[in-house]
PDB file of N, CA and C in Angstrom:
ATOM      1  N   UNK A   1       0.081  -7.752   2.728  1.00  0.00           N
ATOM      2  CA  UNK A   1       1.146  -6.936   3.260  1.00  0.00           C
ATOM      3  C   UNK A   1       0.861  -6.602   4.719  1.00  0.00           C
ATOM      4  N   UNK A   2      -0.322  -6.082   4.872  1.00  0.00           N
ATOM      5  CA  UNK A   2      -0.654  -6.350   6.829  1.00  0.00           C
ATOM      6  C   UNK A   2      -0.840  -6.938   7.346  1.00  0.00           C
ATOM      7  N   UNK A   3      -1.197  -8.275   6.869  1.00  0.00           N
ATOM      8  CA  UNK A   3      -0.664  -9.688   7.762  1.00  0.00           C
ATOM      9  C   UNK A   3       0.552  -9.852   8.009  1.00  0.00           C
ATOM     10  N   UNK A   4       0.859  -9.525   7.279  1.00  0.00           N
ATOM     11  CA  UNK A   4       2.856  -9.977   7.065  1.00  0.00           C
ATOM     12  C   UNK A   4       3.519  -9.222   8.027  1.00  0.00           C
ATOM     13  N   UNK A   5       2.872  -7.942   8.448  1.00  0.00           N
ATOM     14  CA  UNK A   5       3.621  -6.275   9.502  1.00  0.00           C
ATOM     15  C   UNK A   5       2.891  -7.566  10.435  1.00  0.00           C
ATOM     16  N   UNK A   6       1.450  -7.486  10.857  1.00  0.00           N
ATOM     17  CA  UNK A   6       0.789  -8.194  12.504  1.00  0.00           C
ATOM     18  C   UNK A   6       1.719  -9.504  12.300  1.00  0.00           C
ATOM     19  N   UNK A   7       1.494 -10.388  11.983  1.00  0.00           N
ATOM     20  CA  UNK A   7       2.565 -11.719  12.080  1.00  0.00           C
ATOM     21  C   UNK A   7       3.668 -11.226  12.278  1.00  0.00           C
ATOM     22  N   UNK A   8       4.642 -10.595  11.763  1.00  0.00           N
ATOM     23  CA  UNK A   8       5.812 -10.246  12.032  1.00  0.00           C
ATOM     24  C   UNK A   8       6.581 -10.118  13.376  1.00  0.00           C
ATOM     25  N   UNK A   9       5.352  -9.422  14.023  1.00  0.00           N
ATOM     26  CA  UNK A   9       6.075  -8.644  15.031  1.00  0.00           C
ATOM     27  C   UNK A   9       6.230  -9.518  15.932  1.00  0.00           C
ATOM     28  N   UNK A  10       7.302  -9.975  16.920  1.00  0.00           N
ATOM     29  CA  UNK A  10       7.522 -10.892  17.542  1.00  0.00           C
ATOM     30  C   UNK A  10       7.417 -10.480  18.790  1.00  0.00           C
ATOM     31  N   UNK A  11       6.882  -9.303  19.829  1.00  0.00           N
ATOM     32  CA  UNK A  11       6.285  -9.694  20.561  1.00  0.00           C
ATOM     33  C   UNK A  11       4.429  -9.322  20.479  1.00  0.00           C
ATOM     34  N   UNK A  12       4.241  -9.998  19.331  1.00  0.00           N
ATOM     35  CA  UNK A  12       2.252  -9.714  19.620  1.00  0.00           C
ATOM     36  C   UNK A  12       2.371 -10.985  20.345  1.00  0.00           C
ATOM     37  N   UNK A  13       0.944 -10.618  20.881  1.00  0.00           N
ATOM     38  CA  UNK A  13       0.182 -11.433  21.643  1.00  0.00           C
ATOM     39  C   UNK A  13      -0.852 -12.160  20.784  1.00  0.00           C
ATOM     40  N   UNK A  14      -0.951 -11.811  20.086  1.00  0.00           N
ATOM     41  CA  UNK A  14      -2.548 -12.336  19.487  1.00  0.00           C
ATOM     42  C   UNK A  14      -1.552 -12.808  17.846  1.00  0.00           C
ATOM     43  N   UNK A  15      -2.024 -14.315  17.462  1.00  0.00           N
ATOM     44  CA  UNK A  15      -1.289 -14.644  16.641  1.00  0.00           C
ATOM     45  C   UNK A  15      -2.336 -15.769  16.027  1.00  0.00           C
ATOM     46  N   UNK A  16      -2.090 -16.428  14.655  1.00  0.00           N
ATOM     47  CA  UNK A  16      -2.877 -17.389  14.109  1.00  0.00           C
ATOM     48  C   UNK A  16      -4.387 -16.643  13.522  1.00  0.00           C
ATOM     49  N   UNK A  17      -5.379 -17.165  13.722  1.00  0.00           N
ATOM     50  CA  UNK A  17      -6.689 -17.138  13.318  1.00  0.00           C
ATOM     51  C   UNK A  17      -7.535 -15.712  14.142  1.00  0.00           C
ATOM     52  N   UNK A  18      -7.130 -15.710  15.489  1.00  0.00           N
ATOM     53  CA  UNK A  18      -7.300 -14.119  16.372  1.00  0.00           C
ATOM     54  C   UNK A  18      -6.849 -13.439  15.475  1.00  0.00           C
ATOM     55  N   UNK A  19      -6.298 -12.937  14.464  1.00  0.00           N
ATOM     56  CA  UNK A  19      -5.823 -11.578  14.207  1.00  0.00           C
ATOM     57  C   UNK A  19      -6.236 -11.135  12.942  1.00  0.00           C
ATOM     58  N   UNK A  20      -6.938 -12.160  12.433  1.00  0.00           N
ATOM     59  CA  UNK A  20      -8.274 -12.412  11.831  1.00  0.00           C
ATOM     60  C   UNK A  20      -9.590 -11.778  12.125  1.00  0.00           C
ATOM     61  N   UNK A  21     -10.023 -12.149  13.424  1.00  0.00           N
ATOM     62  CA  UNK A  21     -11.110 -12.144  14.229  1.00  0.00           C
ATOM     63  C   UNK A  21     -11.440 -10.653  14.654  1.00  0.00           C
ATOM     64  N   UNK A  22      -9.347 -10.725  15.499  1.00  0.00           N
ATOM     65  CA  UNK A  22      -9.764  -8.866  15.633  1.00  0.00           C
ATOM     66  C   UNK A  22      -9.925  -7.650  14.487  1.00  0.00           C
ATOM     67  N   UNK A  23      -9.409  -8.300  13.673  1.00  0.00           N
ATOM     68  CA  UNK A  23      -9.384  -7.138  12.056  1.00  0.00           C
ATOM     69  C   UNK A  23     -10.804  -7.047  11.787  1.00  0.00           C
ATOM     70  N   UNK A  24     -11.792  -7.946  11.814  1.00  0.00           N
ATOM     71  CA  UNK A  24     -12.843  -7.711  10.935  1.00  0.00           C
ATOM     72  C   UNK A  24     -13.623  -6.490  11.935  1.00  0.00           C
ATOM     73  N   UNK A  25     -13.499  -6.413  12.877  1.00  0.00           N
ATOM     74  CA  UNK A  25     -14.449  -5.469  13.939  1.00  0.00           C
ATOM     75  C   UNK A  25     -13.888  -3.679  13.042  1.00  0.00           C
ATOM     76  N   UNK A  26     -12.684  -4.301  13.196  1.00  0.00           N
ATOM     77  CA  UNK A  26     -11.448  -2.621  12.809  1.00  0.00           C
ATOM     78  C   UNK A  26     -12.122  -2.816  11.235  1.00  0.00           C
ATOM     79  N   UNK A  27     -12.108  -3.440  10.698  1.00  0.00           N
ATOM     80  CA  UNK A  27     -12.692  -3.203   9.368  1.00  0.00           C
ATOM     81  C   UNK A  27     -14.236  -2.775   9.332  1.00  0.00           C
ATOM     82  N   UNK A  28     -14.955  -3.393   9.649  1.00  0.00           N
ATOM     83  CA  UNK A  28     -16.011  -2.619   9.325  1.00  0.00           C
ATOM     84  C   UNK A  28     -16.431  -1.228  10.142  1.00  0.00           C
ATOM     85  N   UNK A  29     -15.958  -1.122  11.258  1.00  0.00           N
ATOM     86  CA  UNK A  29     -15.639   0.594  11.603  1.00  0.00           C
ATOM     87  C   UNK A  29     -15.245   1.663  10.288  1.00  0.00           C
ATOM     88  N   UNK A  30     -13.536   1.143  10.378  1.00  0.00           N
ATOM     89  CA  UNK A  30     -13.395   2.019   8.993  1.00  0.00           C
ATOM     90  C   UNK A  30     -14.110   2.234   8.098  1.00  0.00           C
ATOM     91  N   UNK A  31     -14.726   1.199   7.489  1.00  0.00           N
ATOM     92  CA  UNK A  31     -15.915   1.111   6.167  1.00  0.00           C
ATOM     93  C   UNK A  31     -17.161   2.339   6.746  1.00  0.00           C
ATOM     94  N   UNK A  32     -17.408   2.351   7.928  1.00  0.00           N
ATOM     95  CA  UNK A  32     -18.692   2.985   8.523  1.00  0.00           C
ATOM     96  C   UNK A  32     -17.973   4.457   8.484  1.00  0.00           C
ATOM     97  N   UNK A  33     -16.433   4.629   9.339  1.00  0.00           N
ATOM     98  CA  UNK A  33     -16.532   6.279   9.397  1.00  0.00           C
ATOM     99  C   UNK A  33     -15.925   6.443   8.092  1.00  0.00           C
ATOM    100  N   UNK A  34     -15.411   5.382   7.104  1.00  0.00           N
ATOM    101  CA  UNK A  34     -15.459   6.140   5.580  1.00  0.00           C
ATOM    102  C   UNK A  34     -16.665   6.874   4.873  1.00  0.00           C
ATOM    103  N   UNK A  35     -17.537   6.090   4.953  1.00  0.00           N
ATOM    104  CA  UNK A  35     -18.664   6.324   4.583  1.00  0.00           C
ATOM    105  C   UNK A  35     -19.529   7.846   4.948  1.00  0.00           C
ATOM    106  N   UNK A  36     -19.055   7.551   6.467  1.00  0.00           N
ATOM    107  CA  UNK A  36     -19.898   9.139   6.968  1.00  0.00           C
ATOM    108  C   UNK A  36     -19.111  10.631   6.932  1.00  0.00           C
ATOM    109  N   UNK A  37     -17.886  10.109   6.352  1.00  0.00           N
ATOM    110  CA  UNK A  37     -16.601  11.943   6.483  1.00  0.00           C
ATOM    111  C   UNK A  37     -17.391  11.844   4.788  1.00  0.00           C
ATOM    112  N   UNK A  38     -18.055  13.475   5.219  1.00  0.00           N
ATOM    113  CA  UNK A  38     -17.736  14.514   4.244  1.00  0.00           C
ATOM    114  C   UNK A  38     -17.010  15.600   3.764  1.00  0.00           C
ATOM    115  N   UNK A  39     -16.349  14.955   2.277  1.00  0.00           N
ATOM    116  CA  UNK A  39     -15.581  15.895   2.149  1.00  0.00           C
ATOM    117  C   UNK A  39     -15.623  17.193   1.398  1.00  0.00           C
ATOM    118  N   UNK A  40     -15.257  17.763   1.336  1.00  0.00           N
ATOM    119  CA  UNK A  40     -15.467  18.854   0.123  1.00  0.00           C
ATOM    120  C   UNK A  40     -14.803  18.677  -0.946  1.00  0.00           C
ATOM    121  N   UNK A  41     -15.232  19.036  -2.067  1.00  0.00           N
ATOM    122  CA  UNK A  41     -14.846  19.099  -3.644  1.00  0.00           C
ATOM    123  C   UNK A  41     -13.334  19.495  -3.847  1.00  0.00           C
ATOM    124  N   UNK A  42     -12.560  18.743  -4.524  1.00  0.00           N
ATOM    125  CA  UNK A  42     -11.072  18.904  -4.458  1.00  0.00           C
ATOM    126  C   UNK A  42     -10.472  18.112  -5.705  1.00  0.00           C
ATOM    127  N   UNK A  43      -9.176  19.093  -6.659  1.00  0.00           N
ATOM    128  CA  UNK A  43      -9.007  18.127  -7.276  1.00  0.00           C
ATOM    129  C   UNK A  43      -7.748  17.137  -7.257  1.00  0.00           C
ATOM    130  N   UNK A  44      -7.271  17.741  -5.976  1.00  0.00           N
ATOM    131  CA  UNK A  44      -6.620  16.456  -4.869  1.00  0.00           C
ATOM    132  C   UNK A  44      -6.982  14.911  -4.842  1.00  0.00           C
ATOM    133  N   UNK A  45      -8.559  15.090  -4.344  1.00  0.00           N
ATOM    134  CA  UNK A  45      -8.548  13.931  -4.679  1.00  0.00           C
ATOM    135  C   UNK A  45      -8.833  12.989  -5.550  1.00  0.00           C
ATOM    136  N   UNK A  46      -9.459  13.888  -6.904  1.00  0.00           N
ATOM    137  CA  UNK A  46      -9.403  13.180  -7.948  1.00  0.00           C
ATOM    138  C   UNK A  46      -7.555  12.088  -7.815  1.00  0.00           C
ATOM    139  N   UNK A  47      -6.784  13.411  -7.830  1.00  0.00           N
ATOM    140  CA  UNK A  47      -5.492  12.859  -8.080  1.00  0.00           C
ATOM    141  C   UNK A  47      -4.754  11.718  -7.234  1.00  0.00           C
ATOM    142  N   UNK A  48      -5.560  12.174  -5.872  1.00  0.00           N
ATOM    143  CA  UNK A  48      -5.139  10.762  -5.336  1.00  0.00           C
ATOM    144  C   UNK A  48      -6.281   9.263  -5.909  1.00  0.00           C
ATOM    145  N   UNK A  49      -7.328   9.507  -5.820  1.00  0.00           N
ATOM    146  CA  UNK A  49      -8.043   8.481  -6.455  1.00  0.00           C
ATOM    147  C   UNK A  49      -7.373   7.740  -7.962  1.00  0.00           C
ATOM    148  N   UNK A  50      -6.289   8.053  -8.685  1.00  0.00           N
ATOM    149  CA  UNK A  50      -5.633   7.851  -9.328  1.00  0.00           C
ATOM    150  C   UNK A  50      -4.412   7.085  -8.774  1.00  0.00           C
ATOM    151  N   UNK A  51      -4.286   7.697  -8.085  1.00  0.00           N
ATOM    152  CA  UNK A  51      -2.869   6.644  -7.204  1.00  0.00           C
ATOM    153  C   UNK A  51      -3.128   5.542  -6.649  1.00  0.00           C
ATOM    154  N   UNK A  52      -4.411   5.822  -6.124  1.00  0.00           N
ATOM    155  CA  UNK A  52      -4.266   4.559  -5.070  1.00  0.00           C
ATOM    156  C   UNK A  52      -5.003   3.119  -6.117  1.00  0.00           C
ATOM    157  N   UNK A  53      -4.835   3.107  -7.283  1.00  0.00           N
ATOM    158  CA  UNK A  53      -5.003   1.902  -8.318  1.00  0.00           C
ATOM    159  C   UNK A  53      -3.790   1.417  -7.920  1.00  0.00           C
ATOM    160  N   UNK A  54      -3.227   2.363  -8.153  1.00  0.00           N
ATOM    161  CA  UNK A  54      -1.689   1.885  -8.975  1.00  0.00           C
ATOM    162  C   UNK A  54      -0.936   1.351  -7.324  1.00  0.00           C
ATOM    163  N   UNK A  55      -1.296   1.906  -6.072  1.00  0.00           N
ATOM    164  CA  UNK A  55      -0.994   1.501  -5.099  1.00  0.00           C
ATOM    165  C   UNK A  55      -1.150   0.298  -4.759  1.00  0.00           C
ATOM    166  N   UNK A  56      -2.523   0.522  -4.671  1.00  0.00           N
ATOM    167  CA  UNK A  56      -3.409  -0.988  -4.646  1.00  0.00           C
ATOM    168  C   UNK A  56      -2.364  -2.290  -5.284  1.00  0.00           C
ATOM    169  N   UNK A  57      -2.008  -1.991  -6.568  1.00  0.00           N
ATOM    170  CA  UNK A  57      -2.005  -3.044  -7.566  1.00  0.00           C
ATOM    171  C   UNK A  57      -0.319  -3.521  -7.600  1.00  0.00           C
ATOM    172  N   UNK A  58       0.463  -2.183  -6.476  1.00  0.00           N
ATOM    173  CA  UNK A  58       1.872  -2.915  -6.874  1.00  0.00           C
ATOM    174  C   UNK A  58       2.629  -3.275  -5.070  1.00  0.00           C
ATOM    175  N   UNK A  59       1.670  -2.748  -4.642  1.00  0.00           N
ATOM    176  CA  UNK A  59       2.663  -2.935  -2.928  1.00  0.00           C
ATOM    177  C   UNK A  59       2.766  -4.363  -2.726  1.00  0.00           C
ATOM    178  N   UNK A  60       1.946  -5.318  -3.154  1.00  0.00           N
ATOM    179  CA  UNK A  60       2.722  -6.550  -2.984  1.00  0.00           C
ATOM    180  C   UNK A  60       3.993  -6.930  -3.674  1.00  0.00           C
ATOM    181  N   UNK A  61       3.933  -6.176  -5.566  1.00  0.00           N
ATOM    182  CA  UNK A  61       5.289  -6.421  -5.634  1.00  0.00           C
ATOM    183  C   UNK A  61       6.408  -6.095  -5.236  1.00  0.00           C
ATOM    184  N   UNK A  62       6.213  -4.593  -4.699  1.00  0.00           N
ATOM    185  CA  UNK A  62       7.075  -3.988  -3.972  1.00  0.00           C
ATOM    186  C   UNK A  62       7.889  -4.755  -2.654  1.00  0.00           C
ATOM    187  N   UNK A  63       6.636  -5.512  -2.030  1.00  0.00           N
ATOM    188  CA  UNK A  63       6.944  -5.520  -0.981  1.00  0.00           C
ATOM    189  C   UNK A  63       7.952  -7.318  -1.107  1.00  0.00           C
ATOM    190  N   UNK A  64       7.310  -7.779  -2.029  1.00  0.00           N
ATOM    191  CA  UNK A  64       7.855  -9.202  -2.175  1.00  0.00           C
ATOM    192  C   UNK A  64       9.283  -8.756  -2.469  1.00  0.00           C
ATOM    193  N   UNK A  65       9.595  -7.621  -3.603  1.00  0.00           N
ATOM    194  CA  UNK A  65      10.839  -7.238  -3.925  1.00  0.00           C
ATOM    195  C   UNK A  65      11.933  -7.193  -3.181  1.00  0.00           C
ATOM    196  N   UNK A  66      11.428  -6.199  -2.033  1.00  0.00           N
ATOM    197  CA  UNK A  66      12.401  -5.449  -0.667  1.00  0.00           C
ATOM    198  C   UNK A  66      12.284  -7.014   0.106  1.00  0.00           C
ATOM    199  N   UNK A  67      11.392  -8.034   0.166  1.00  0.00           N
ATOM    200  CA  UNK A  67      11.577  -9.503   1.116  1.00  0.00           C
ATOM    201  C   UNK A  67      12.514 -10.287   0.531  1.00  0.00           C
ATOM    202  N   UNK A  68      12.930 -10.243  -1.186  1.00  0.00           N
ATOM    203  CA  UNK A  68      13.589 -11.106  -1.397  1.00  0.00           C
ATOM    204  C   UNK A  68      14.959 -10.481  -1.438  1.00  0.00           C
ATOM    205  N   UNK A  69      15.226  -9.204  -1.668  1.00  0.00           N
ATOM    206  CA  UNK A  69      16.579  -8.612  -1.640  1.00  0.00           C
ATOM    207  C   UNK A  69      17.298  -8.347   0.186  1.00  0.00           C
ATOM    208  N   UNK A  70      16.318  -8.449   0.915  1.00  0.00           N
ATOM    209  CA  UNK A  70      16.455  -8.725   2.131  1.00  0.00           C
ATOM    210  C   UNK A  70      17.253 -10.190   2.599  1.00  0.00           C
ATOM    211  N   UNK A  71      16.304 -10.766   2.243  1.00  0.00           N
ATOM    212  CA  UNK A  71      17.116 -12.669   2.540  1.00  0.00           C
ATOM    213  C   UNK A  71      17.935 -12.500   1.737  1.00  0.00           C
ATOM    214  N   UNK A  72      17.569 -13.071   0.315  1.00  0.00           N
ATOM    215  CA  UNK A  72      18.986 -13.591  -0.243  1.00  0.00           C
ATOM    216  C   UNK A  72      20.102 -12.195  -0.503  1.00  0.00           C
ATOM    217  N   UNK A  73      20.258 -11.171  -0.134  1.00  0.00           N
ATOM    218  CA  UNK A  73      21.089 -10.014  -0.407  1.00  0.00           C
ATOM    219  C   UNK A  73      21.798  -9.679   1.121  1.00  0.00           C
ATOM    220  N   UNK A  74      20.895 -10.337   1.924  1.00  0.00           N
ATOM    221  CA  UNK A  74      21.776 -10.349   3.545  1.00  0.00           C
ATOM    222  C   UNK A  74      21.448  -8.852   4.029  1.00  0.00           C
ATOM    223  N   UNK A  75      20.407  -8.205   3.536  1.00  0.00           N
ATOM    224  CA  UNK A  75      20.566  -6.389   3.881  1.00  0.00           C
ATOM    225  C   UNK A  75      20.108  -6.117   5.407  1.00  0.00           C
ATOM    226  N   UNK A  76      19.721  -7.329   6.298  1.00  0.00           N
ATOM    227  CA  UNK A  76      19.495  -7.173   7.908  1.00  0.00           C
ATOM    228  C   UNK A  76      18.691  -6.272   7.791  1.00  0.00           C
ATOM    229  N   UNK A  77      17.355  -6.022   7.239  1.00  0.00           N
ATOM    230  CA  UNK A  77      16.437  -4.980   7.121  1.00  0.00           C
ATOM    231  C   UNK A  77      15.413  -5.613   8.110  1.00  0.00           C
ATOM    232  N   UNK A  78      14.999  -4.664   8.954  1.00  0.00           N
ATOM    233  CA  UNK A  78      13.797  -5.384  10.015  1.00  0.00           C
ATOM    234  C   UNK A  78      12.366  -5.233   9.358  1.00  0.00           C
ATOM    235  N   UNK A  79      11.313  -5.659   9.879  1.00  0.00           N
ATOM    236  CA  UNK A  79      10.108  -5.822   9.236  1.00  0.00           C
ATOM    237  C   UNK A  79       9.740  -4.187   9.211  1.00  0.00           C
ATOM    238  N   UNK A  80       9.627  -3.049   9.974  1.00  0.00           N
ATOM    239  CA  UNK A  80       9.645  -2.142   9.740  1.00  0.00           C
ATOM    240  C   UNK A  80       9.913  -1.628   8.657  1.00  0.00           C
ATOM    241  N   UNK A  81      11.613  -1.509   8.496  1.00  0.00           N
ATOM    242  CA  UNK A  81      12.346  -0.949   7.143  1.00  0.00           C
ATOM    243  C   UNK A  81      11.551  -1.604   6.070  1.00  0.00           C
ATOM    244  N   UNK A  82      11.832  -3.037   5.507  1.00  0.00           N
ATOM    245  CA  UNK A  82      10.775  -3.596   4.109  1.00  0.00           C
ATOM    246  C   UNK A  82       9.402  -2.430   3.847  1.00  0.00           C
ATOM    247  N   UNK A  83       8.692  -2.594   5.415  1.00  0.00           N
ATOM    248  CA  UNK A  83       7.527  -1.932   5.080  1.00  0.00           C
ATOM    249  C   UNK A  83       7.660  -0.538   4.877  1.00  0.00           C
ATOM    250  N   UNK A  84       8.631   0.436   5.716  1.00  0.00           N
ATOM    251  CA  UNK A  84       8.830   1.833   4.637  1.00  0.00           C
ATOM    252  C   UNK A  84       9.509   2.050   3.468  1.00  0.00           C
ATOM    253  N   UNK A  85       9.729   0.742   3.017  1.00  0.00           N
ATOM    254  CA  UNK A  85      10.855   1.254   1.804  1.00  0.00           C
ATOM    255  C   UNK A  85       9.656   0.490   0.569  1.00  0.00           C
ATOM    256  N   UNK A  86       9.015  -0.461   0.705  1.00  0.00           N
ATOM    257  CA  UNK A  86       7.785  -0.591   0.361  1.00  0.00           C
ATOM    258  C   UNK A  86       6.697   0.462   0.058  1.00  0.00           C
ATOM    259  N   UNK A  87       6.332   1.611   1.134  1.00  0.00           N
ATOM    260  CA  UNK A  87       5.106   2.376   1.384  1.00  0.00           C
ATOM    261  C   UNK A  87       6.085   3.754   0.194  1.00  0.00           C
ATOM    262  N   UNK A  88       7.425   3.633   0.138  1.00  0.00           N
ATOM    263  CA  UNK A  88       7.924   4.772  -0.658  1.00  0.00           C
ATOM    264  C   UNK A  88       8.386   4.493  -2.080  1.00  0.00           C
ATOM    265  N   UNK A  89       8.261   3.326  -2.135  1.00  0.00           N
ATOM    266  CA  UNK A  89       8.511   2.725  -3.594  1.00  0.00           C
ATOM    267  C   UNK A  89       7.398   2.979  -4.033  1.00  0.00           C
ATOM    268  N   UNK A  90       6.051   2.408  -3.479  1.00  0.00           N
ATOM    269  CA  UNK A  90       4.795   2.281  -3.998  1.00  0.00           C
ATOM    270  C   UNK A  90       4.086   3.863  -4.351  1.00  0.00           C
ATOM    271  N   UNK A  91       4.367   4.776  -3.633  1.00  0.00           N
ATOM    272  CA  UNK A  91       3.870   5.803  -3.888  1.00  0.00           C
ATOM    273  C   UNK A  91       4.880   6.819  -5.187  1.00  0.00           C
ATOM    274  N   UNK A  92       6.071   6.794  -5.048  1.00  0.00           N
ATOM    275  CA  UNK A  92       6.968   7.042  -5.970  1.00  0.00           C
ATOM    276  C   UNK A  92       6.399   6.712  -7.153  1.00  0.00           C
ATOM    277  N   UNK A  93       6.444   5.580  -7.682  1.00  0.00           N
ATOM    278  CA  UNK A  93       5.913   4.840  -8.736  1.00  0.00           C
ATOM    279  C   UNK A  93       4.629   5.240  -9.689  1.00  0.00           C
ATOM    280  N   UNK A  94       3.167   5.049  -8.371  1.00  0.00           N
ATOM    281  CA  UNK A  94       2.158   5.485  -8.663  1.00  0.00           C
ATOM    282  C   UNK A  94       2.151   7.034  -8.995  1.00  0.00           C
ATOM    283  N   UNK A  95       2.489   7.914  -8.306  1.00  0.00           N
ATOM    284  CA  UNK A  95       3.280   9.551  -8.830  1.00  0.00           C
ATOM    285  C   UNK A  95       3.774   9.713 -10.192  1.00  0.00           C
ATOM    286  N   UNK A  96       4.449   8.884 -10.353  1.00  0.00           N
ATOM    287  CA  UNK A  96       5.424   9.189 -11.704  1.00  0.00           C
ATOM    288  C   UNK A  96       4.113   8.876 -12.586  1.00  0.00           C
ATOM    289  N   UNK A  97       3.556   7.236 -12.813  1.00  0.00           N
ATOM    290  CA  UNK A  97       2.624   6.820 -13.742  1.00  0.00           C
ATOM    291  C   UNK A  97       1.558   7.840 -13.974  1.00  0.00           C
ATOM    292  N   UNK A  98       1.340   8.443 -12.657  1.00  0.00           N
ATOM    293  CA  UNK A  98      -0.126   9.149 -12.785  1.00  0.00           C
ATOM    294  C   UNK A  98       0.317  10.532 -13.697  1.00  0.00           C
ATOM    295  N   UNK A  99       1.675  11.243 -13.440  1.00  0.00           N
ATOM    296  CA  UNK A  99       1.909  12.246 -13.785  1.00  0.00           C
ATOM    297  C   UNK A  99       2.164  11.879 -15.322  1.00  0.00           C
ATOM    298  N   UNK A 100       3.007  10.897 -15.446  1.00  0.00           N
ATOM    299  CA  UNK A 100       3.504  10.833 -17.234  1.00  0.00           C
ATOM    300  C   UNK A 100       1.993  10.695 -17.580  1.00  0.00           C
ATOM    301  N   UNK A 101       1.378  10.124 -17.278  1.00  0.00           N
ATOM    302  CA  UNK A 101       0.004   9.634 -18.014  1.00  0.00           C
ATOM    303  C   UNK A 101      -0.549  11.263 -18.754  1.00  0.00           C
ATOM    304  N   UNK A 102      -0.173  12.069 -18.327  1.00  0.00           N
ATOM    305  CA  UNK A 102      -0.760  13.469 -18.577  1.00  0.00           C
ATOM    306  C   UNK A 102       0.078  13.826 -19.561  1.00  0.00           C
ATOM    307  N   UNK A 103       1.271  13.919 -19.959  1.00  0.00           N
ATOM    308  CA  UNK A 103       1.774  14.099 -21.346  1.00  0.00           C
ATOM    309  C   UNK A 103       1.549  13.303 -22.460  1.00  0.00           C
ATOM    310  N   UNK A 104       1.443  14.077 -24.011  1.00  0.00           N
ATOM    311  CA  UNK A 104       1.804  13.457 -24.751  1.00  0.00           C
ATOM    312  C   UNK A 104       2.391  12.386 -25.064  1.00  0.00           C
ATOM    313  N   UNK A 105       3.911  12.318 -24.616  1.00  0.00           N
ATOM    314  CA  UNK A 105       4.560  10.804 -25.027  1.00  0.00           C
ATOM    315  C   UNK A 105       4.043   9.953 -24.276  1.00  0.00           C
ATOM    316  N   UNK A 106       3.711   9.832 -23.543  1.00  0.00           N
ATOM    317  CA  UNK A 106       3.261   8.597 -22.232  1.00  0.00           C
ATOM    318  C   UNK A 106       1.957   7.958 -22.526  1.00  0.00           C
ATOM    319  N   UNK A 107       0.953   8.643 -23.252  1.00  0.00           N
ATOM    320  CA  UNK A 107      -0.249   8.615 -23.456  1.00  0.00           C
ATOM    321  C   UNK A 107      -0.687   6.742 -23.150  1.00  0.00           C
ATOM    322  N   UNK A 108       0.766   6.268 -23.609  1.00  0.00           N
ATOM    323  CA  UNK A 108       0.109   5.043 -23.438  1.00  0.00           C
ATOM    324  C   UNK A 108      -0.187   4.070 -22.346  1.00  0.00           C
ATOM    325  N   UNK A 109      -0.035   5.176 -21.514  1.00  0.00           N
ATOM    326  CA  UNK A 109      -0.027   4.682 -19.307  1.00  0.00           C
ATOM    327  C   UNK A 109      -1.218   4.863 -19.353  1.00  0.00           C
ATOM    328  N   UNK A 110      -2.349   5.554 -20.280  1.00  0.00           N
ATOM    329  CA  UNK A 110      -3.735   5.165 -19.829  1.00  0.00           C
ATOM    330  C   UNK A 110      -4.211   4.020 -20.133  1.00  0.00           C
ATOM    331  N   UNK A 111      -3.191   3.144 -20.494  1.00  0.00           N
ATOM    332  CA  UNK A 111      -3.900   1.798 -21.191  1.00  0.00           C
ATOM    333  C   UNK A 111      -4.012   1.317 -19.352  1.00  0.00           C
ATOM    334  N   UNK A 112      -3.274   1.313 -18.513  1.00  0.00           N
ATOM    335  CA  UNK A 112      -3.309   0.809 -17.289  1.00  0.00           C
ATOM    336  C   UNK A 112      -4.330   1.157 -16.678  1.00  0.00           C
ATOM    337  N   UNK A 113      -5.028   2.351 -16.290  1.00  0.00           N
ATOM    338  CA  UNK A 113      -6.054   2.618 -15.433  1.00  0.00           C
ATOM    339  C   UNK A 113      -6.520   3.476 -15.900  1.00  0.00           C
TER     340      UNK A 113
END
């Protein structure tokens, strides 16, 4: 899905195998100041640590979804729009699963994560 936003954009400069090259530097930064923020005890983030499975595991379908109702549906959505209507599907979704998972009837959404 963030190849698809960097490729997209039609005026980058840096295109092909470079955008590759420059990600891995930005990646292992992040990995380093993930590593060093301490946080304090919260059960926030238990709850987000719950979401972001379910994030993880559907923004490509999401996002393939909003690409194909785009072309063949004619909706003139720019690469932007896909990607926020994508980033609000995906979190919507993961919300609902994480929350039903906590009632009774639903019980069976823990079979997922």
């Amino acid at each position: 899905a963030e190849i698809y936003f960097v490729e997209g954009i039609a005026f980058c400069v840096v295109g092909g195998a470079d955008v590759y090259i420059f990600l891995v530097p930005l990646t292992v930064l992040l990995v380093i100041l993930t590593l060093e923020v301490k946080l304090p005890e919260s059960s926030c983030w238990v709850w987000m640590r719950k979401m972001s499975m379910f994030i993880y595991y559907s923004h490509v379908l999401w996002l393939n979804f909003f690409r194909y109702l785009n072309t063949y549906c004619k909706l003139g959505l720019g690469i932007m729009q896909v990607l926020i209507l994508t980033i609000v599907a995906t979190v919507i979704l993961a919300a609902v699963i994480v929350k039903c998972r906590e009632k009774p009837m639903f019980r069976w959404l823990k079979v997922l994560g």
